[in-house]
Protein backbone atom coordinates (compact mmCIF):
# COMPACT_ATOMS: atom_id res chain seq x y z
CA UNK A 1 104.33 -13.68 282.88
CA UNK A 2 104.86 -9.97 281.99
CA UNK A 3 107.11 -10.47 279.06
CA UNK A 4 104.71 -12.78 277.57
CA UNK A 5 102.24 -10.26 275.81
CA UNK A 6 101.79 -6.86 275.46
CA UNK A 7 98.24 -7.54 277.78
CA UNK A 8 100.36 -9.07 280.22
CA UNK A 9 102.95 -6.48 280.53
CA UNK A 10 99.82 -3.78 280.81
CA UNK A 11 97.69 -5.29 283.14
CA UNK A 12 100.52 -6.59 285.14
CA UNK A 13 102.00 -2.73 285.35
CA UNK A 14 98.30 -1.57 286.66
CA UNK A 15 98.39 -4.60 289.32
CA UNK A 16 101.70 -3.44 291.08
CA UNK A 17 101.12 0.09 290.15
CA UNK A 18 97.49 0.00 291.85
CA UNK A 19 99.19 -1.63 294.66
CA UNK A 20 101.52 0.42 295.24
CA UNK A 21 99.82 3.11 295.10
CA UNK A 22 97.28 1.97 297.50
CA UNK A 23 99.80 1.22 299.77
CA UNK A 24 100.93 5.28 299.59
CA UNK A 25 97.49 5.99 300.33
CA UNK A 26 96.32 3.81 303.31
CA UNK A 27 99.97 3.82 305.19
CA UNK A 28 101.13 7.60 303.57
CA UNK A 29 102.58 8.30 306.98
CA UNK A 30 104.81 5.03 307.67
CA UNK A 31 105.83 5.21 304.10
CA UNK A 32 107.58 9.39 304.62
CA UNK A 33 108.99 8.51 307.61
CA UNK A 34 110.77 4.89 306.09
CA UNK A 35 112.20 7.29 302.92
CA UNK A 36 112.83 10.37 304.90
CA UNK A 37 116.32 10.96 306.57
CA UNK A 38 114.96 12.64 309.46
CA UNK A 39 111.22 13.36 310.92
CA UNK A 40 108.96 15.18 308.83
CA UNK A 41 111.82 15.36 305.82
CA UNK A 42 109.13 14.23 303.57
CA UNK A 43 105.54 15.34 304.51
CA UNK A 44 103.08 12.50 304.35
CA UNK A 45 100.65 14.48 301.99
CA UNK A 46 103.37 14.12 299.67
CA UNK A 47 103.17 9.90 299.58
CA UNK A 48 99.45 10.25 299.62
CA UNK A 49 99.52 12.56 296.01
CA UNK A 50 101.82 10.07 294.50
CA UNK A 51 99.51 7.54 295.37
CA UNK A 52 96.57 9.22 294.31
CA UNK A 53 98.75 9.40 290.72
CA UNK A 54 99.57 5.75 291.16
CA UNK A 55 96.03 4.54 290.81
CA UNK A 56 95.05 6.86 287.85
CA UNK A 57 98.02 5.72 286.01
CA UNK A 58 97.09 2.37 287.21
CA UNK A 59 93.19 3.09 285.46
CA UNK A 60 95.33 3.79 282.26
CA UNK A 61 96.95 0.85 281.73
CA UNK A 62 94.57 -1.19 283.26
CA UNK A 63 91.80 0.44 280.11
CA UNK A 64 94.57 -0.19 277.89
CA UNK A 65 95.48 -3.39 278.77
CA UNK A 66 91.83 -4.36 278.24
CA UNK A 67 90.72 -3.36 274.95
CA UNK A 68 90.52 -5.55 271.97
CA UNK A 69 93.03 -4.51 270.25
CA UNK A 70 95.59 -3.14 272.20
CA UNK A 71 95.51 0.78 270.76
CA UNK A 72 98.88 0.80 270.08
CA UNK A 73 99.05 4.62 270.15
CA UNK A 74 98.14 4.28 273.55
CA UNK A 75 99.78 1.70 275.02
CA UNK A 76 103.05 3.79 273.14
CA UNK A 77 102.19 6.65 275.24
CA UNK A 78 101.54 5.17 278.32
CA UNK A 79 105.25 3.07 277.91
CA UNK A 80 106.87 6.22 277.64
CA UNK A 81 105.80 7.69 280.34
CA UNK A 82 106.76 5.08 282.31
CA UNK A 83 110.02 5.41 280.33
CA UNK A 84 110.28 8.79 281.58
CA UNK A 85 109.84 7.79 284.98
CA UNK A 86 112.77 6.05 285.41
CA UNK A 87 114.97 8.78 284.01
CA UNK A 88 112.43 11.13 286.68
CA UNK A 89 113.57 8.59 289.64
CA UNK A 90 117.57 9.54 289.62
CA UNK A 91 116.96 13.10 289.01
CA UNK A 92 114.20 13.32 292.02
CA UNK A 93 117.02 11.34 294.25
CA UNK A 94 119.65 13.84 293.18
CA UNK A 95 117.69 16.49 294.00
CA UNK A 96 116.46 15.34 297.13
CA UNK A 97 119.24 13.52 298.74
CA UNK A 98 119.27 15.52 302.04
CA UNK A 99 115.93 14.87 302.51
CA UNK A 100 116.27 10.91 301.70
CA UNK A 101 117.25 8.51 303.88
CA UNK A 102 119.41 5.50 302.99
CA UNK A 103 116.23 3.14 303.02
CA UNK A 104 114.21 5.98 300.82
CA UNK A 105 116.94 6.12 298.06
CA UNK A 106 117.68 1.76 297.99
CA UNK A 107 113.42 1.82 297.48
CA UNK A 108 113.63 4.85 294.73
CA UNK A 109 116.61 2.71 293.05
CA UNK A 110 114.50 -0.68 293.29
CA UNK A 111 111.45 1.44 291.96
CA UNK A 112 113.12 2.71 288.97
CA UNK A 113 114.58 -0.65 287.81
CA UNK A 114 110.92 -2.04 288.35
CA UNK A 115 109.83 0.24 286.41
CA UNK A 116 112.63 -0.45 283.52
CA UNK A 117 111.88 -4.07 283.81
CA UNK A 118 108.08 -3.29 282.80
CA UNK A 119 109.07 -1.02 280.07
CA UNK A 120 110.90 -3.68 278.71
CA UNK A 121 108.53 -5.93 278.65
CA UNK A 122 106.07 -3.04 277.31
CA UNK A 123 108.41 -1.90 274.75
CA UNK A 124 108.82 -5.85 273.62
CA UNK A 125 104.60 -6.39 273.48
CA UNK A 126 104.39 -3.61 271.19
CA UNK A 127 107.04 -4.58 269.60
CA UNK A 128 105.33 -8.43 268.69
CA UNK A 129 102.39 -8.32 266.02
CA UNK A 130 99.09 -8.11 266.70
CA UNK A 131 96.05 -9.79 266.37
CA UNK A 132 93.72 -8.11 264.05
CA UNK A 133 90.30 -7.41 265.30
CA UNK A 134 87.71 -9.86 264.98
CA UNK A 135 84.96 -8.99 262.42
CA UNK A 136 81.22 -8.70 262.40
């Protein structure tokens, strides 16, 4: 469970981000034309970057997630950006509603409260004490 543990919430962010951004990757083209309100609105090349950015974000967490400790400077960071994400998500919808279909902004919308869920969780691992390092 994601809410469990800060580890949890990391590794469990990478999983679905890594997926996801595979998924923008290896179908880039089905993916435009399902959030696109018209042919070539939104050029494949475009899903296939933000996948590309998926899976190094997906790295991050993923190191993150598996160091012992948890550097909690990090994991900070990398839960604020994903913070700033889902303030990114409404703004990009905004400014890209003529371009979006009604499909493309419901997926955006279920994206962006995904994303607040794990942040939540995030925000609550860092927010539990840690275990100190084992010693030598």
């Amino acid at each position: 469970m994601p809410w469990k543990s800060l580890k949890h919430a990391l590794l469990f962010n990478a999983f679905g981000t890594a997926l996801l951004g595979l998924l923008m990757i290896v179908d880039a083209g089905i993916i435009a034309g399902l959030l696109g309100a018209h042919a070539g609105a939104i050029p494949p090349l475009v899903c296939t970057v933000a996948g590309v950015v998926c899976l190094l974000f997906a790295a991050d967490l993923a190191f993150v997630g598996t160091r012992k400790p948890i550097p909690q400077g990090l994991a900070k960071l990398l839960t604020l950006a994903d913070a700033a994400f889902v303030v990114a998500i409404p703004v990009a919808m905004i400014a890209a509603a003529p371009l979006l279909s009604t499909l493309g902004q419901f997926l955006l919308a279920d994206l962006a409260l995904l994303t607040a869920f794990l942040v939540w969780c995030q925000w609550r691992g860092l927010r539990q004490p840690q275990p100190a390092p084992a010693s030598s």
